[in-house]
C-alpha atoms as a PDB file:
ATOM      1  CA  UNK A   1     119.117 216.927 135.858  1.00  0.00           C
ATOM      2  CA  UNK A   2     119.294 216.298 132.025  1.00  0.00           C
ATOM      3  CA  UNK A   3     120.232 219.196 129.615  1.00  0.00           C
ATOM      4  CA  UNK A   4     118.366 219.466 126.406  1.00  0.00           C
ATOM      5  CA  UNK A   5     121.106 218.222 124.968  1.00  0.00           C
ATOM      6  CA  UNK A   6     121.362 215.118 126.702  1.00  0.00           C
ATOM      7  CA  UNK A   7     117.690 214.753 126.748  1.00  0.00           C
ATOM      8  CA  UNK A   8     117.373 214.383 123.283  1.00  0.00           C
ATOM      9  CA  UNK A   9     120.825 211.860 122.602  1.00  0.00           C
ATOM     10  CA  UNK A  10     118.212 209.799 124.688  1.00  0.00           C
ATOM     11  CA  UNK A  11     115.609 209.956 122.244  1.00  0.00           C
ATOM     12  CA  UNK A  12     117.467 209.528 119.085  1.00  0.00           C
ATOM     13  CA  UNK A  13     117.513 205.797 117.704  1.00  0.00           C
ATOM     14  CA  UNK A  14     121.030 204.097 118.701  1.00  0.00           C
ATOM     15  CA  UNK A  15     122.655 202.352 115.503  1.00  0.00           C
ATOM     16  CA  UNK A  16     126.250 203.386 117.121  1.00  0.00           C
ATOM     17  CA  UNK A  17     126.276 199.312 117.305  1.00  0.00           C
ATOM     18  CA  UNK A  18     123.934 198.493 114.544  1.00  0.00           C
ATOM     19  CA  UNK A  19     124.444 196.921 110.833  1.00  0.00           C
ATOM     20  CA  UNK A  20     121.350 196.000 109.446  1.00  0.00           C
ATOM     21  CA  UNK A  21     120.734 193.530 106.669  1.00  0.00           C
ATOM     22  CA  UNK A  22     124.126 192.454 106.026  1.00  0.00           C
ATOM     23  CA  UNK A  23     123.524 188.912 105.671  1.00  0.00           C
ATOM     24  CA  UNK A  24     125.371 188.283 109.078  1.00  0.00           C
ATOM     25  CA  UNK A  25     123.626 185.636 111.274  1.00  0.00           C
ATOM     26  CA  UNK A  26     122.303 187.484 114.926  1.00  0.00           C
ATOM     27  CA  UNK A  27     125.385 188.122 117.185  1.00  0.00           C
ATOM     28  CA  UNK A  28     125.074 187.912 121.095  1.00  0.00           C
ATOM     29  CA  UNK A  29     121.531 189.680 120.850  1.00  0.00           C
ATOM     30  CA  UNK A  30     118.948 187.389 123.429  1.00  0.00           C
ATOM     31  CA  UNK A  31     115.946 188.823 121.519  1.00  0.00           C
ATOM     32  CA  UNK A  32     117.194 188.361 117.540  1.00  0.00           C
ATOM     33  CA  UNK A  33     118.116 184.625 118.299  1.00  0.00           C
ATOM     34  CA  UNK A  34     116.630 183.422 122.032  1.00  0.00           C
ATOM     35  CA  UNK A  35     118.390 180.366 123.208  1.00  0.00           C
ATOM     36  CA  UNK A  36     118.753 178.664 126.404  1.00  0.00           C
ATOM     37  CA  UNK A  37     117.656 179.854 129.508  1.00  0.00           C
ATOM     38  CA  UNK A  38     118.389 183.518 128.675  1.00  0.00           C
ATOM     39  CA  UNK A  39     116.772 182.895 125.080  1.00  0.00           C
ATOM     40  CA  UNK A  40     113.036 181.447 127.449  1.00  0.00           C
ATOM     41  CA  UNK A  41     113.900 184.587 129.355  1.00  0.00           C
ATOM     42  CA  UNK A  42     113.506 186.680 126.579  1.00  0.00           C
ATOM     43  CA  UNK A  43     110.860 184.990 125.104  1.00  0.00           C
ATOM     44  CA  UNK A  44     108.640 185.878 128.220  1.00  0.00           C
ATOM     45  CA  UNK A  45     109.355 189.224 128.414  1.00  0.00           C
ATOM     46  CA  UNK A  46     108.973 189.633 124.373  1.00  0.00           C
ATOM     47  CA  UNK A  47     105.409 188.233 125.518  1.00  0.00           C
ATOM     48  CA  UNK A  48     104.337 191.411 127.951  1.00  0.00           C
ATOM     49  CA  UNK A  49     106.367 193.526 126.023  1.00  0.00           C
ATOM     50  CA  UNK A  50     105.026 193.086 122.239  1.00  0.00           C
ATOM     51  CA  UNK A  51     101.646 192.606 123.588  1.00  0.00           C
ATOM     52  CA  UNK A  52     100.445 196.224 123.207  1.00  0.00           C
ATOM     53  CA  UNK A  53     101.664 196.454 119.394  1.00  0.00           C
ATOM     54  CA  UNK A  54     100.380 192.681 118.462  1.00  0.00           C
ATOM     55  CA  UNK A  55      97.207 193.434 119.826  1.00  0.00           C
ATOM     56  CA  UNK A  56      96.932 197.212 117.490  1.00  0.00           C
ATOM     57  CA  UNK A  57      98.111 195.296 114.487  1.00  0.00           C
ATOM     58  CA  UNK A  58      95.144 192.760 115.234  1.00  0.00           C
ATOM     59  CA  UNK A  59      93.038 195.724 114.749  1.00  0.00           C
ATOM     60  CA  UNK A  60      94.226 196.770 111.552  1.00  0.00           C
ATOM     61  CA  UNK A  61      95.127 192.984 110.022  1.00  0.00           C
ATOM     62  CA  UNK A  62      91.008 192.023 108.139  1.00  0.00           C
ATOM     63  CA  UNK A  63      91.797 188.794 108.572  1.00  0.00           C
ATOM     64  CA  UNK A  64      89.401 187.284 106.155  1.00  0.00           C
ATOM     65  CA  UNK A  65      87.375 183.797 107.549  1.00  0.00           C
ATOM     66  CA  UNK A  66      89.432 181.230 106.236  1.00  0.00           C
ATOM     67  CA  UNK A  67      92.413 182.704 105.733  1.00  0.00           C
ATOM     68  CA  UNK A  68      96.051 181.075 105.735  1.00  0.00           C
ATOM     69  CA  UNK A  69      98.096 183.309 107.769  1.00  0.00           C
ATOM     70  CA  UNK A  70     101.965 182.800 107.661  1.00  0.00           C
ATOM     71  CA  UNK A  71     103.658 184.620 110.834  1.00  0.00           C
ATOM     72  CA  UNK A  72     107.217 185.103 110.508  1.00  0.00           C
ATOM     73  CA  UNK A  73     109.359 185.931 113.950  1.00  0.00           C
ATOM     74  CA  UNK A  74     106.183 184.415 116.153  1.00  0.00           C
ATOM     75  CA  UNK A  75     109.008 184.962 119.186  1.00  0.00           C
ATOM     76  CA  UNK A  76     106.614 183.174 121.756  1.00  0.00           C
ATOM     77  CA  UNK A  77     103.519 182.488 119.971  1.00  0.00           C
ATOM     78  CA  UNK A  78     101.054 185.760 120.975  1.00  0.00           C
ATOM     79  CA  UNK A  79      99.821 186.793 117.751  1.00  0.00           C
ATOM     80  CA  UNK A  80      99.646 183.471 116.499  1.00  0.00           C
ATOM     81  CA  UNK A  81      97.045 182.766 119.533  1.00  0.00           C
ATOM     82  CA  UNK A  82      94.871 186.033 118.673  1.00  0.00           C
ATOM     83  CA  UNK A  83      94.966 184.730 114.709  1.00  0.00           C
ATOM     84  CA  UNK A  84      94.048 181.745 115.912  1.00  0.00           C
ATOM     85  CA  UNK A  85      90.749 182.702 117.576  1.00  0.00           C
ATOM     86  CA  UNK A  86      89.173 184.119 114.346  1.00  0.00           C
ATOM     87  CA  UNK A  87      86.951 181.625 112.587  1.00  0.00           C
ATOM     88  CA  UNK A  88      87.833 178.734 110.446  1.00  0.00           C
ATOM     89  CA  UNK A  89      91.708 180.730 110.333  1.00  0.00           C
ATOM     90  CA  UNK A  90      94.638 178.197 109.825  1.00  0.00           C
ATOM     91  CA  UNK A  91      98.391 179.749 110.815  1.00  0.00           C
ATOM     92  CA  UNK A  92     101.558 179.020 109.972  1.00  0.00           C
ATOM     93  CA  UNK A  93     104.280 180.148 111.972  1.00  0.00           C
ATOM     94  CA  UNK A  94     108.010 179.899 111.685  1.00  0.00           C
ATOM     95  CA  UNK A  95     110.842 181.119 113.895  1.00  0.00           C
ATOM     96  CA  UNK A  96     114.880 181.052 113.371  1.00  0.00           C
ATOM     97  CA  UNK A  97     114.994 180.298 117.322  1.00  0.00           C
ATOM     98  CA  UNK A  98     114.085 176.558 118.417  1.00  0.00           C
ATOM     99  CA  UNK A  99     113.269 177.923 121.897  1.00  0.00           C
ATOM    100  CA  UNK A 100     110.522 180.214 120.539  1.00  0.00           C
ATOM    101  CA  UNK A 101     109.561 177.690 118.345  1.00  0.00           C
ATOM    102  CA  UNK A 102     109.084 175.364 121.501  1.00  0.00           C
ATOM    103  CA  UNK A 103     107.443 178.622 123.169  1.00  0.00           C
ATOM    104  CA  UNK A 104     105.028 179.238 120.309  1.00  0.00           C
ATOM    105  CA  UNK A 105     104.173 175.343 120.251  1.00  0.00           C
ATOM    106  CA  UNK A 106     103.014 175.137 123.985  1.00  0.00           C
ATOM    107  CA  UNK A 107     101.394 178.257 124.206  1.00  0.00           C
ATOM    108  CA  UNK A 108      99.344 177.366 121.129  1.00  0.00           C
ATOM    109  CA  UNK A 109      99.491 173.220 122.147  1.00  0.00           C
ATOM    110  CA  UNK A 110      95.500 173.504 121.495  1.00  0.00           C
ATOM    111  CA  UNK A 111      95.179 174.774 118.143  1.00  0.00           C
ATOM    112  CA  UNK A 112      98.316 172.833 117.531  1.00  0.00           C
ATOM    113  CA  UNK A 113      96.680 169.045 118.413  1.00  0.00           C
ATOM    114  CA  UNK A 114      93.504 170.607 115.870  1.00  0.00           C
ATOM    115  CA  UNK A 115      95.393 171.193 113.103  1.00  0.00           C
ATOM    116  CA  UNK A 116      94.381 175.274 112.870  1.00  0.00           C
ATOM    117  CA  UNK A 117      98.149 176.006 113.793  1.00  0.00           C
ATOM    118  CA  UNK A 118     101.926 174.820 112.290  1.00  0.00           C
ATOM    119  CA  UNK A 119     104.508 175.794 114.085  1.00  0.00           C
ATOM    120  CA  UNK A 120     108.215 175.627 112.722  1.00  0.00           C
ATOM    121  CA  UNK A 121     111.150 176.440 112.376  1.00  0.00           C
ATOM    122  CA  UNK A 122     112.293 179.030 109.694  1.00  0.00           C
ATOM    123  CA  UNK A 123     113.315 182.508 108.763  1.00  0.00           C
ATOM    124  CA  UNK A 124     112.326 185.429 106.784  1.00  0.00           C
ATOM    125  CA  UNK A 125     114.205 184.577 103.526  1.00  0.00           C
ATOM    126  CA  UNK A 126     113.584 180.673 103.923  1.00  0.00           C
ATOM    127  CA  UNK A 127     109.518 179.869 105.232  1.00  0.00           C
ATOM    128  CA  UNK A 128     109.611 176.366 103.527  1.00  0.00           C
ATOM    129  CA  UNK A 129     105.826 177.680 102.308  1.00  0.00           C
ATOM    130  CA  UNK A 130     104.679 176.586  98.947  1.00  0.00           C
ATOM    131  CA  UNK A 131     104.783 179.474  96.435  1.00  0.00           C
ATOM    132  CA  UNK A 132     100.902 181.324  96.302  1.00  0.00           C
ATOM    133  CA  UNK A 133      99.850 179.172  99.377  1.00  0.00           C
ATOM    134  CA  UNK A 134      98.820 181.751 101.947  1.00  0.00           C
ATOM    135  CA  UNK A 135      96.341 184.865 102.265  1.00  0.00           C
ATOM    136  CA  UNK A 136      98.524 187.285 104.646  1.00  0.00           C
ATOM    137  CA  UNK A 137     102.316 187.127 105.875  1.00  0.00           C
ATOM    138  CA  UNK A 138     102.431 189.261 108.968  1.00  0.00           C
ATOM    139  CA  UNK A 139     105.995 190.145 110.497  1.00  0.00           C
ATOM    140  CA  UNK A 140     106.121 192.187 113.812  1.00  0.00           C
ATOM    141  CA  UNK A 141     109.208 193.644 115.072  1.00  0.00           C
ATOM    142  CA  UNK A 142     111.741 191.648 113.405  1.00  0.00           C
ATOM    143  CA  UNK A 143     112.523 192.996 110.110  1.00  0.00           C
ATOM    144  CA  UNK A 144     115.334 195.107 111.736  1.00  0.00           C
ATOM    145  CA  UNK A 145     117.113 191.581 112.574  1.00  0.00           C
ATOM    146  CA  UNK A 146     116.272 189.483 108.981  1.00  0.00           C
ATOM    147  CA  UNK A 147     119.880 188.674 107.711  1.00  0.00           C
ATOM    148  CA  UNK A 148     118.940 190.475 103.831  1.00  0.00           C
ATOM    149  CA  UNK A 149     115.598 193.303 103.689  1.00  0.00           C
ATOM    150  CA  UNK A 150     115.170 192.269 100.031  1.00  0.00           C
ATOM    151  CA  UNK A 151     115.355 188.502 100.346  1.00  0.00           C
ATOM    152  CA  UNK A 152     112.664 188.386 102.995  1.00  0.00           C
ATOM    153  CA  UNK A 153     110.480 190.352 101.367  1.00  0.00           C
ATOM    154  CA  UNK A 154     110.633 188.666  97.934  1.00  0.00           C
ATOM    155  CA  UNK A 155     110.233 185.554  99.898  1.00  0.00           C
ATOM    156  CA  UNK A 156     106.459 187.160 101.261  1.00  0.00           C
ATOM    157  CA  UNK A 157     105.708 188.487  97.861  1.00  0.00           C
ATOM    158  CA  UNK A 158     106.760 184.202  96.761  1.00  0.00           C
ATOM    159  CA  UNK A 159     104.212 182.622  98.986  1.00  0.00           C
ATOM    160  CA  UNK A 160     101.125 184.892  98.515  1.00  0.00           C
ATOM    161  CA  UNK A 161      98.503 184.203  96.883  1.00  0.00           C
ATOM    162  CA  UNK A 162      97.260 186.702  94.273  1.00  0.00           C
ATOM    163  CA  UNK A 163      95.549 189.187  96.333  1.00  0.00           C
ATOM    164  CA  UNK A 164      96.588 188.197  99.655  1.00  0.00           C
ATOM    165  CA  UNK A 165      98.944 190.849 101.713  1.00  0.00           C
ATOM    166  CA  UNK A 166     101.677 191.243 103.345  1.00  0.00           C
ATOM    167  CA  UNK A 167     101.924 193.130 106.724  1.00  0.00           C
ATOM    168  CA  UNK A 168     105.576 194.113 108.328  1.00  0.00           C
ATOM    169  CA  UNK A 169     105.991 196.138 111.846  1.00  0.00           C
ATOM    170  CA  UNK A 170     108.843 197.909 113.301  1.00  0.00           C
ATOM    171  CA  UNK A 171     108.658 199.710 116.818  1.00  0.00           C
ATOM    172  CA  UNK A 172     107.932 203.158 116.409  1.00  0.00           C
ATOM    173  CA  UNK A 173     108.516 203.682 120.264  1.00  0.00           C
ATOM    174  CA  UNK A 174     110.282 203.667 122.448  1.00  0.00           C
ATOM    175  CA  UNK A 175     112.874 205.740 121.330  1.00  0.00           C
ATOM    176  CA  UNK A 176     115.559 203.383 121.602  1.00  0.00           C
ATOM    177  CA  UNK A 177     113.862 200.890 119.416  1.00  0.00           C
ATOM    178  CA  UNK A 178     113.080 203.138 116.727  1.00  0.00           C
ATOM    179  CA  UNK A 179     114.728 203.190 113.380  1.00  0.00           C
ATOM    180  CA  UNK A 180     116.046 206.142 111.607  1.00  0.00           C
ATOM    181  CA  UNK A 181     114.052 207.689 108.989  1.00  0.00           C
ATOM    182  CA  UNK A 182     116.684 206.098 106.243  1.00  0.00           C
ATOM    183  CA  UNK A 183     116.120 202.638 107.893  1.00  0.00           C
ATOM    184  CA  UNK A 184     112.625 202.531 107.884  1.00  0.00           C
ATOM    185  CA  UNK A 185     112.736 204.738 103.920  1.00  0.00           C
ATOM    186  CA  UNK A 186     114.706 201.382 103.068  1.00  0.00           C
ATOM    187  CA  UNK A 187     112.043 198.768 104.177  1.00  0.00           C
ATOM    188  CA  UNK A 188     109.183 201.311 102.218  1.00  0.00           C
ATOM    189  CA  UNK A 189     111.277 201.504  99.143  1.00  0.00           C
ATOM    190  CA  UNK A 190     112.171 197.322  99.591  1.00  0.00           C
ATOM    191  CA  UNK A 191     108.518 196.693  99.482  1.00  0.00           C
ATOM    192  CA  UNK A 192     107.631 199.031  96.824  1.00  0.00           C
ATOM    193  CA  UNK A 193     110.012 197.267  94.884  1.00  0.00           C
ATOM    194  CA  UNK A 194     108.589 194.154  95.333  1.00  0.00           C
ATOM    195  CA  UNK A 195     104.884 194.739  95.506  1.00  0.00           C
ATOM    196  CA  UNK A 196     104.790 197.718  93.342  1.00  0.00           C
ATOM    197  CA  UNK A 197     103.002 199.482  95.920  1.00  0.00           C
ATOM    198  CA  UNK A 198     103.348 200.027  99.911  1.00  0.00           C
ATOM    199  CA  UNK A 199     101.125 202.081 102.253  1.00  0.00           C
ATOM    200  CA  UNK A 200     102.805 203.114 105.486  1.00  0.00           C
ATOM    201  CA  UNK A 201     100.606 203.615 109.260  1.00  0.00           C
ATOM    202  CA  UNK A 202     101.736 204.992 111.670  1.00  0.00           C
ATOM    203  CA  UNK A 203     100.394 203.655 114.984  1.00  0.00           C
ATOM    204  CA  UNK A 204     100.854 204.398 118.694  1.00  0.00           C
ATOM    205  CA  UNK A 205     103.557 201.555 119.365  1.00  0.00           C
ATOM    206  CA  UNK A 206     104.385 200.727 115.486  1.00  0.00           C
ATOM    207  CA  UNK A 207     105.505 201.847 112.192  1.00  0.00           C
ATOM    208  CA  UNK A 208     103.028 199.767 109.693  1.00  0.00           C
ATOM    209  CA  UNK A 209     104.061 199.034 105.970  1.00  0.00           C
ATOM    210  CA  UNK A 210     101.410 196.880 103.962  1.00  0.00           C
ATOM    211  CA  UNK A 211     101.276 195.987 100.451  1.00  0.00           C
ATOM    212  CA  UNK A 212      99.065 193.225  98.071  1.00  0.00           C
ATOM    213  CA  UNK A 213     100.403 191.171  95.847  1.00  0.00           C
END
């Protein structure tokens, strides 16, 4: 039986282990840098796993006809195949892991051969995207594992386009995926910086933060 006590230790965010936005590359983590075998293990299970949220943020994204969506963190390529779908969309995605880049690229071979998705390799801080040349930037669950908060956001605000927007996701359960209330205060207050402005959703699987440039 578990105490009240123990009950709620279980639904407190764990950071005993956690140092976020040091600059540090990933450590042994299978999810913040896939590689290998273990890293296409990960990548299907961050498939069924992030499906739920990727398919509530489609909901809330407006993704304009035409747009030039940049994903950052595609992981396995979901969300890049929903973008993909709308009409006349072109997406960019970029990954730090080659295996979800590889992922992404056959899961999305299709679009890919078209020319309505790009599929790279590349990081938060460093999209290799022309400054002003996209309409929305969309990051789910990865911000907690970008090396620097305020380099990857300067680097969305960098590559918008006057009004185009910027959409970054954090888990909001379960539990043990959650941030603390100063973790996620930090990405509102990074964006804010940034943008000048940031509304925050919450959602059933996801803590939203959106801004415009």
């Amino acid at each position: 039986m578990v105490s009240g006590m123990e009950r709620r230790d279980t639904e407190r965010p764990d950071s005993r282990h956690r140092q976020l936005w040091t600059g540090e590359p990933p450590g042994a983590n299978p999810f913040a840098l896939p590689r290998g075998l273990v890293g296409r293990l990960a990548g299907w299970v961050l498939a069924w796993a992030n499906r739920g949220a990727q398919a509530e943020i489609m909901d809330i994204l407006d993704v304009p006809e035409g747009a030039h969506v940049l994903e950052v963190g595609h992981g396995p390529g979901v969300l890049i195949e929903m973008l993909a779908a709308r009409p006349n969309v072109t997406v960019t995605g970029v990954d730090p892991s080659a295996e979800m880049v590889r992922m992404a690229q056959r899961r999305n071979a299709a679009a890919v051969r078209d020319g309505r998705v790009r599929i790279r390799l590349g990081g938060a801080d460093s999209t290799c995207m022309d400054d002003e040349s996209v309409d929305l930037v969309v990051s789910v669950n990865t911000v907690a594992m970008w090396p620097r908060l305020d380099d990857g956001v300067a680097e969305f605000h960098r590559v918008l386009r006057p009004g185009g927007r910027t959409v970054i996701t954090w888990h909001r359960v379960p539990a043990r995926f959650r941030l603390t209330a100063e973790e996620f205060a930090a990405i509102e207050s990074a964006v804010r910086d940034r943008f000048g402005a940031v509304e925050r959703t919450e959602l059933p699987s996801s803590v939203v933060f959106s801004a415009t440039r």
